[in-house]
C-alpha atoms as a PDB file:
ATOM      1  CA  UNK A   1      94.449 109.466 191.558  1.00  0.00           C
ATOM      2  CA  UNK A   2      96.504 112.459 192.778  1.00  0.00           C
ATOM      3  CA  UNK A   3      95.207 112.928 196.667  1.00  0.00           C
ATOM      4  CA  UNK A   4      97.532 115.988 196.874  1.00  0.00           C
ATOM      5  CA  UNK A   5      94.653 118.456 195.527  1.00  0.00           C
ATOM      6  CA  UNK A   6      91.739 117.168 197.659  1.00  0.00           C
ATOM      7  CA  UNK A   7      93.267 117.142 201.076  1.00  0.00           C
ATOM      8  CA  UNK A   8      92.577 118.851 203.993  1.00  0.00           C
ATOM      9  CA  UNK A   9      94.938 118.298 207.386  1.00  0.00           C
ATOM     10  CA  UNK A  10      93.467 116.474 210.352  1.00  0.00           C
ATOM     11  CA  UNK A  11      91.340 118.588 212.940  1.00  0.00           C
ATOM     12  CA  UNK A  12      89.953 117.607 216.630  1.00  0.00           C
ATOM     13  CA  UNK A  13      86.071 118.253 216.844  1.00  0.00           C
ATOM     14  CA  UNK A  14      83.631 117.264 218.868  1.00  0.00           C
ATOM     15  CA  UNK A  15      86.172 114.373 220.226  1.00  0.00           C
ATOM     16  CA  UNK A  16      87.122 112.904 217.016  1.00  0.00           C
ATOM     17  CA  UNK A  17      90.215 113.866 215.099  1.00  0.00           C
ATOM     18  CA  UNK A  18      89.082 114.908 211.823  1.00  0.00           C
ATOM     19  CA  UNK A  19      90.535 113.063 208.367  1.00  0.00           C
ATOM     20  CA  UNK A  20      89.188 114.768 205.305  1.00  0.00           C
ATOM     21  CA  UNK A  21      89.505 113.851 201.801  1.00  0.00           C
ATOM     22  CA  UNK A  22      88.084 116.213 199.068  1.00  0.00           C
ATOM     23  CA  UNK A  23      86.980 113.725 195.941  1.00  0.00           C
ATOM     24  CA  UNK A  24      85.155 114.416 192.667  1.00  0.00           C
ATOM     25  CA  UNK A  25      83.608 111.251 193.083  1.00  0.00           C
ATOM     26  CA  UNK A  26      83.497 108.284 195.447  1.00  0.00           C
ATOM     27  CA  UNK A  27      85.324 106.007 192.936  1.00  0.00           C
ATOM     28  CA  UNK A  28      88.845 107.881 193.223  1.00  0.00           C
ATOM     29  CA  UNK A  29      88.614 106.443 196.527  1.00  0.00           C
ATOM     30  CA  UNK A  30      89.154 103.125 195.276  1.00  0.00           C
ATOM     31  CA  UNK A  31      91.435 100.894 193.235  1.00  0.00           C
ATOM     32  CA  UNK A  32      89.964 100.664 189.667  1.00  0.00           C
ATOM     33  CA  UNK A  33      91.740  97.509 188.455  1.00  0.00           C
ATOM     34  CA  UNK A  34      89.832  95.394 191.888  1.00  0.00           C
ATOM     35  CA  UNK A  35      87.675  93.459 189.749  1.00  0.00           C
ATOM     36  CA  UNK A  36      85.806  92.871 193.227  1.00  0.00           C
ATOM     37  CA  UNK A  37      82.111  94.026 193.940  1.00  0.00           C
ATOM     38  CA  UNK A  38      82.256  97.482 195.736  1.00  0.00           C
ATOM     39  CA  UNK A  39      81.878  96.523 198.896  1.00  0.00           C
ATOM     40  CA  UNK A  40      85.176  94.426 198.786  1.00  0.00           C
ATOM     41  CA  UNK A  41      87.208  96.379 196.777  1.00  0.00           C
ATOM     42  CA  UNK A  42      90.722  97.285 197.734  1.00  0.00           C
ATOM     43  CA  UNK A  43      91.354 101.368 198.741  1.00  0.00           C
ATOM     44  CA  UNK A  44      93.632 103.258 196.037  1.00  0.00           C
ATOM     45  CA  UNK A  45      97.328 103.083 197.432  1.00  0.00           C
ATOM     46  CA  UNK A  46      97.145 106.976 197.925  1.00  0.00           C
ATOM     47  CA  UNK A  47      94.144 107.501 199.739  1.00  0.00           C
ATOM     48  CA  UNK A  48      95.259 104.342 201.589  1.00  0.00           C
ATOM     49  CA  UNK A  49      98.551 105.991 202.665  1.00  0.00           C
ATOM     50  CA  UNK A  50      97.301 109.269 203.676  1.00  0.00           C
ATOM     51  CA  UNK A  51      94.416 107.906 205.738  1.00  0.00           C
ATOM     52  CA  UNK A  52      97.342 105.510 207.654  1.00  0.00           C
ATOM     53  CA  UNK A  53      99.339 108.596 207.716  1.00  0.00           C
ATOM     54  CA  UNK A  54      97.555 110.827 209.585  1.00  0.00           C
ATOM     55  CA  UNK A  55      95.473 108.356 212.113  1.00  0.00           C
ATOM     56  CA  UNK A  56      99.262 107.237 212.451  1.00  0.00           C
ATOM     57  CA  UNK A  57      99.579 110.698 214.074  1.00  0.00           C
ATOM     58  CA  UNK A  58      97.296 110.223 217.019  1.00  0.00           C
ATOM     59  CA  UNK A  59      97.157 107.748 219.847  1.00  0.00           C
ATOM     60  CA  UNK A  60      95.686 104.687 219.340  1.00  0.00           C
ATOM     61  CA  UNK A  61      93.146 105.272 221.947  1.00  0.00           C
ATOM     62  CA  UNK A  62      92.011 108.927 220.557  1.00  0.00           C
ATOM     63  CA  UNK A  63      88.907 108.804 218.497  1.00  0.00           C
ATOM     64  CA  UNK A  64      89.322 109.682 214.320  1.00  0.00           C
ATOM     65  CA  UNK A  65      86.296 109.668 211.855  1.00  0.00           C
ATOM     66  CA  UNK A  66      86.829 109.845 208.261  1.00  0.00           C
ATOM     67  CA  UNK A  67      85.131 112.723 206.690  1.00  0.00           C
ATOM     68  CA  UNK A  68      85.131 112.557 202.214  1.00  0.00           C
ATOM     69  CA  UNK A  69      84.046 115.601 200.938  1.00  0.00           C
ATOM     70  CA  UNK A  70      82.540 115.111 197.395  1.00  0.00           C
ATOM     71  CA  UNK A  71      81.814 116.717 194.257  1.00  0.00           C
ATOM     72  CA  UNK A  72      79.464 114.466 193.244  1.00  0.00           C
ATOM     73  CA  UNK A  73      76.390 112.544 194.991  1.00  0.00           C
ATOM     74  CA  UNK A  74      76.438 108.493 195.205  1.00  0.00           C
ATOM     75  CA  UNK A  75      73.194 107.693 193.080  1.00  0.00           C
ATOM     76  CA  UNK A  76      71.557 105.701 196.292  1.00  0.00           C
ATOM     77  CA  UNK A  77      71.394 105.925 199.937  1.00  0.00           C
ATOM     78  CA  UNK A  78      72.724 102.091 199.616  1.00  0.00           C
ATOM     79  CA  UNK A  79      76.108 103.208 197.611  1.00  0.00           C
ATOM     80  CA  UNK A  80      76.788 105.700 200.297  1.00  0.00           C
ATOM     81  CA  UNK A  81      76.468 103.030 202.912  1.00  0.00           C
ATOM     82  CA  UNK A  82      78.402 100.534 200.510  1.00  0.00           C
ATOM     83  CA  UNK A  83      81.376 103.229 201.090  1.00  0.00           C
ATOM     84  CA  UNK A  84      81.911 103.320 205.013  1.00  0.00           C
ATOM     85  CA  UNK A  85      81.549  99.697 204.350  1.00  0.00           C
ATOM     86  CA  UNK A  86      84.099  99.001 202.016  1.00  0.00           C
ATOM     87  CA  UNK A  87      86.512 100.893 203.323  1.00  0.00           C
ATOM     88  CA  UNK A  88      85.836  99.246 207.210  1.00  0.00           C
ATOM     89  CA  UNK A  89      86.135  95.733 205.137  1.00  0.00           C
ATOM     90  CA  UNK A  90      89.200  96.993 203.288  1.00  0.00           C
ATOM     91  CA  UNK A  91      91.266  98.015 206.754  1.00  0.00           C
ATOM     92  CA  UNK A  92      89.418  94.854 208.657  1.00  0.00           C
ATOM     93  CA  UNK A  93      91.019  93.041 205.974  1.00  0.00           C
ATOM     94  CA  UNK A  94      94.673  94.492 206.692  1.00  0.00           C
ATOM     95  CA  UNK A  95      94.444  94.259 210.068  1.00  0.00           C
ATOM     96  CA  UNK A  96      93.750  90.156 209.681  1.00  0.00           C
ATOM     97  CA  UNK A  97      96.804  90.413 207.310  1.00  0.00           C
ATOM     98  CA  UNK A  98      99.079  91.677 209.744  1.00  0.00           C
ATOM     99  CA  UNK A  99      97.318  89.616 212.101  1.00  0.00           C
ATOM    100  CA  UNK A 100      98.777  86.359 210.543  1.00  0.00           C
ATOM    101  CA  UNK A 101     102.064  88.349 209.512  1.00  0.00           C
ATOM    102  CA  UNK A 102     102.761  88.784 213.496  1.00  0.00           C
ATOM    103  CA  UNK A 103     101.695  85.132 214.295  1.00  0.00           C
ATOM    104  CA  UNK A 104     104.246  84.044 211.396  1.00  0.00           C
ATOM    105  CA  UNK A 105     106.949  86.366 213.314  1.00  0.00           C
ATOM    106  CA  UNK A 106     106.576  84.490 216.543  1.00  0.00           C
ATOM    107  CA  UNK A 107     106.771  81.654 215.201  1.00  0.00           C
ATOM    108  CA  UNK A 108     109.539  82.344 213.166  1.00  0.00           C
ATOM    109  CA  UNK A 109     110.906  83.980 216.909  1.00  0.00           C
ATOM    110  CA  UNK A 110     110.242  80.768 218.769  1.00  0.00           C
ATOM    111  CA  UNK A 111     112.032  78.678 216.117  1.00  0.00           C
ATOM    112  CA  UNK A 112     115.527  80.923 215.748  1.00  0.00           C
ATOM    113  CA  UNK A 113     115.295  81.055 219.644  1.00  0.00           C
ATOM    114  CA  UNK A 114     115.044  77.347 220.025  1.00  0.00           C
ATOM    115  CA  UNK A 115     117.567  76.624 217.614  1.00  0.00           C
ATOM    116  CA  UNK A 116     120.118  79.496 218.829  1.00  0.00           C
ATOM    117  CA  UNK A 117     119.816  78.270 222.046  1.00  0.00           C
ATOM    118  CA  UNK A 118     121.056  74.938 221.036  1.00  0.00           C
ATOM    119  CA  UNK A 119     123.719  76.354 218.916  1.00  0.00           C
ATOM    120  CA  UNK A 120     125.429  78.366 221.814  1.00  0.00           C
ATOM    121  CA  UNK A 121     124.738  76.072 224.240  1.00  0.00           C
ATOM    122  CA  UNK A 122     126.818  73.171 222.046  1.00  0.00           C
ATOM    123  CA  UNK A 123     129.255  75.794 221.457  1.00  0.00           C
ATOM    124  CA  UNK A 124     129.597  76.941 224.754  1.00  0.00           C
ATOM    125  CA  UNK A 125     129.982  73.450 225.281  1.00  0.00           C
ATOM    126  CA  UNK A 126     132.760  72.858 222.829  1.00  0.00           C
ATOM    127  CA  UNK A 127     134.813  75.442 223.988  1.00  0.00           C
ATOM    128  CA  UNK A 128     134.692  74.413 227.180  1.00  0.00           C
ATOM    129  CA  UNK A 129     136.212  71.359 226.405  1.00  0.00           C
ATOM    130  CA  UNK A 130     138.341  72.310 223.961  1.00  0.00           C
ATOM    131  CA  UNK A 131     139.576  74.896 227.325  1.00  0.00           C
ATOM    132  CA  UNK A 132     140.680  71.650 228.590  1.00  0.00           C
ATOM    133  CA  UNK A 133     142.993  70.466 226.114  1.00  0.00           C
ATOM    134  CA  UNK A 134     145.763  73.391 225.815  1.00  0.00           C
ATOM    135  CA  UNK A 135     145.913  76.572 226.269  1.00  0.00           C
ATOM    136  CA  UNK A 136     147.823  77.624 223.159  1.00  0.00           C
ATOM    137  CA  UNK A 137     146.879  80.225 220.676  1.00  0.00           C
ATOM    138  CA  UNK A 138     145.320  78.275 218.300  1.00  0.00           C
ATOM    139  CA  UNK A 139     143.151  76.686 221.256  1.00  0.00           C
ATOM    140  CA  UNK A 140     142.069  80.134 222.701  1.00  0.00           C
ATOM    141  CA  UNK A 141     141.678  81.209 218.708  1.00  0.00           C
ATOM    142  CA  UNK A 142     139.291  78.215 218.485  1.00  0.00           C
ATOM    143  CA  UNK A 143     137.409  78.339 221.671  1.00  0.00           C
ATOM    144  CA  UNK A 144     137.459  82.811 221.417  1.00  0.00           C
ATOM    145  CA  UNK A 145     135.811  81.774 218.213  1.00  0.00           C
ATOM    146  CA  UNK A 146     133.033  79.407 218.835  1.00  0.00           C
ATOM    147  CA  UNK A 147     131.889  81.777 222.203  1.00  0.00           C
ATOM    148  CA  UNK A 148     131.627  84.331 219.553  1.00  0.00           C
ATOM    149  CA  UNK A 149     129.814  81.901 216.942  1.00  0.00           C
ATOM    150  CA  UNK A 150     127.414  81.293 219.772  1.00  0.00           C
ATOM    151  CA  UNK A 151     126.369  84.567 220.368  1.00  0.00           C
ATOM    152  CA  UNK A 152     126.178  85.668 216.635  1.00  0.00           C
ATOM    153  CA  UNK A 153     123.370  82.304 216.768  1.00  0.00           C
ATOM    154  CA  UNK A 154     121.613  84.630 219.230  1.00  0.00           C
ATOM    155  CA  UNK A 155     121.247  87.877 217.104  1.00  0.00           C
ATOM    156  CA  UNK A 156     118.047  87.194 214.988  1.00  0.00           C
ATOM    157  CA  UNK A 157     115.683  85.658 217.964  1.00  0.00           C
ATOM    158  CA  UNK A 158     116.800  89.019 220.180  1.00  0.00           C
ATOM    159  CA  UNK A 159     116.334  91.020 217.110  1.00  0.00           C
ATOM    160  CA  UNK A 160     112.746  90.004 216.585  1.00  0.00           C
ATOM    161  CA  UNK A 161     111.661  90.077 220.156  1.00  0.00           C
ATOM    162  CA  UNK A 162     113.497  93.064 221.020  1.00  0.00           C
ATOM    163  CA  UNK A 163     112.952  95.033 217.905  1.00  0.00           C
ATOM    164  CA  UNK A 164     110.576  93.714 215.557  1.00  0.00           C
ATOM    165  CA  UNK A 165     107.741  92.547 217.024  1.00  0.00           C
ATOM    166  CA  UNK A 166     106.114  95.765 218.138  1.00  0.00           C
ATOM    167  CA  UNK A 167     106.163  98.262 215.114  1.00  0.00           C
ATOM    168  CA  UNK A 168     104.091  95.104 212.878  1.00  0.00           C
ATOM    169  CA  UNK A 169     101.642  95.545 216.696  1.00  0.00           C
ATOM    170  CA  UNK A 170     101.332  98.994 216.065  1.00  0.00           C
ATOM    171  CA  UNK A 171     100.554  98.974 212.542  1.00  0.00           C
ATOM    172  CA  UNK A 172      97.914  96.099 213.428  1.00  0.00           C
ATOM    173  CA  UNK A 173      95.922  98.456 215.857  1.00  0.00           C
ATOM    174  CA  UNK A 174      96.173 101.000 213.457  1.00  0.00           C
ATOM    175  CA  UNK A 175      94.264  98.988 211.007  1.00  0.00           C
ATOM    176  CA  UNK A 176      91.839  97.755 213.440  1.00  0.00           C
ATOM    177  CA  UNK A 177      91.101 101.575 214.712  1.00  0.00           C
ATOM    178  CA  UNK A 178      90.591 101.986 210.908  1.00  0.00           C
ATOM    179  CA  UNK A 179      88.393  99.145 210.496  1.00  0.00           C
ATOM    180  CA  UNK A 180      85.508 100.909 213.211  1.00  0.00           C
ATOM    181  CA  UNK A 181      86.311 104.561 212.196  1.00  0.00           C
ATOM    182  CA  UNK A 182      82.885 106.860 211.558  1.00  0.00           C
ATOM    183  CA  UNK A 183      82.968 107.728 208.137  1.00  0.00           C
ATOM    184  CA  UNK A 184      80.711 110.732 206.740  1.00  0.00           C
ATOM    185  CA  UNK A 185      80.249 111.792 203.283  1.00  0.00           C
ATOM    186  CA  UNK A 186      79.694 115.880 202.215  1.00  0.00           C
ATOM    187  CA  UNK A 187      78.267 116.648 199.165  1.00  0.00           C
ATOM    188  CA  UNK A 188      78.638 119.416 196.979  1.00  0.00           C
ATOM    189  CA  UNK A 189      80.203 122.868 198.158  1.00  0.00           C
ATOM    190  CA  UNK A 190      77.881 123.273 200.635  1.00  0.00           C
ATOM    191  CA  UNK A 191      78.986 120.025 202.058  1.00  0.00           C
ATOM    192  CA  UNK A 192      75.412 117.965 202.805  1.00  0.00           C
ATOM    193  CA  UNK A 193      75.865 115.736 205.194  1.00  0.00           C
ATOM    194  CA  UNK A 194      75.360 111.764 204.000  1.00  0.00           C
ATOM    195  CA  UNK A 195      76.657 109.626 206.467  1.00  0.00           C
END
C-alpha cells in the first residue's frame, strides 16, 4: 500500500491532535499476508510508521485520535468496530513487546553491571599490587593497562543506563497512547461519520 496519496498532516481540534489517513478501503490498513482473524491482524508497515510518526510528534500527555477517511463503507456496524479494535490490539500488542524488550535490557544492565564491577574491582586490585612490586616501565605499562581494562569493563552497563534505556521507554508510551487512541471512520467524500 502506498500511504503517500491518502495522507493528510496532523491538526489540533477540539483537544485532540488530528491523524488522518485517506483509504479506498479499510483493508489497506492492514497487512494482507496476517493469516489472523481481523481483529488480530497486524497494521501494514506503512500505515504503521506514519501513525508512530506523527503521534511521535506530540507529547505523550497531549490527546491524538485517529481519523481514516474512506472510499468505501465497512459492510456492518460490527466491521467498523472490528477496526478501532484491531488496530488498539495491534499497538497494545507492541507496547507488551517493548514491554518485555525493556525488562530484557535491565536485566541484561544488572548483569554487565554486576560483572563489570567485579572486573574493575579485581583489576583495580591487581594493579595495586602489582604497584607494589617495581616501579619500572613495564610495571606502570601493566598496571596503566589493567586501570584502563577496568574501566573499558564499565562501558556497556553505563551505556545502557545512561543511554539506552529511555528511547525503548519512550517508544513504549508511544505504543500504549496508541493502544487507547479514539479512532473515527469517514465515509465517502462527504466524509459520514462511523465511529
Amino acid at each position: 500500500m502506498t500511504l503517500a496519496k491518502g495522507i493528510f498532516a496532523g491538526r489540533k481540534i477540539s483537544g485532540h491532535h488530528r491523524i488522518q489517513i485517506s483509504l479506498r478501503d479499510p483493508s489497506q490498513l492492514f497487512n494482507s499476508m496476517d493469516p489472523s482473524p481481523f481483529h488480530e491482524r497486524d497494521l501494514d508497515h506503512d500505515a504503521e510508521e506514519f501513525i508512530e510518526s506523527w503521534v511521535s510528534e506530540y507529547h505523550r500527555h497531549e490527546l491524538v485520535k485517529l481519523v481514516i477517511h474512506l472510499q468505501e463503507c465497512p459492510q456492518t456496524e460490527d466491521q467498523r468496530h472490528y477496526i478501532e479494535k484491531a488496530i488498539h490490539n495491534y499497538f497494545a500488542y507492541k507496547a507488551r513487546l517493548n514491554k518485555l524488550e525493556f525488562n530484557r535490557l535491565m536485566r541484561v544492565g544488572r548483569m554487565s553491571l554486576g560483572i563489570g564491577f567485579l572486573f574493575l574491582s579485581a583489576c583495580l586490585i591487581a594493579s595495586k599490587f602489582i604497584g607494589q612490586f617495581s616501579s619500572s616501565h613495564p610495571f606502570i605499562l601493566l598496571r596503566e593497562s589493567l586501570t584502563i581494562a577496568g574501566t573499558v569493563a564499565m562501558w556497556r552497563p553505563m551505556e545502557i543506563y545512561l543511554y539506552e534505556w529511555w528511547p525503548l521507554r519512550r517508544r513504549g508510551q508511544i505504543f500504549e497512547k496508541m493502544s487507547k487512541m479514539p479512532v473515527e471512520l469517514h465515509v465517502g467524500s462527504r466524509g459520514n461519520k462511523m465511529l
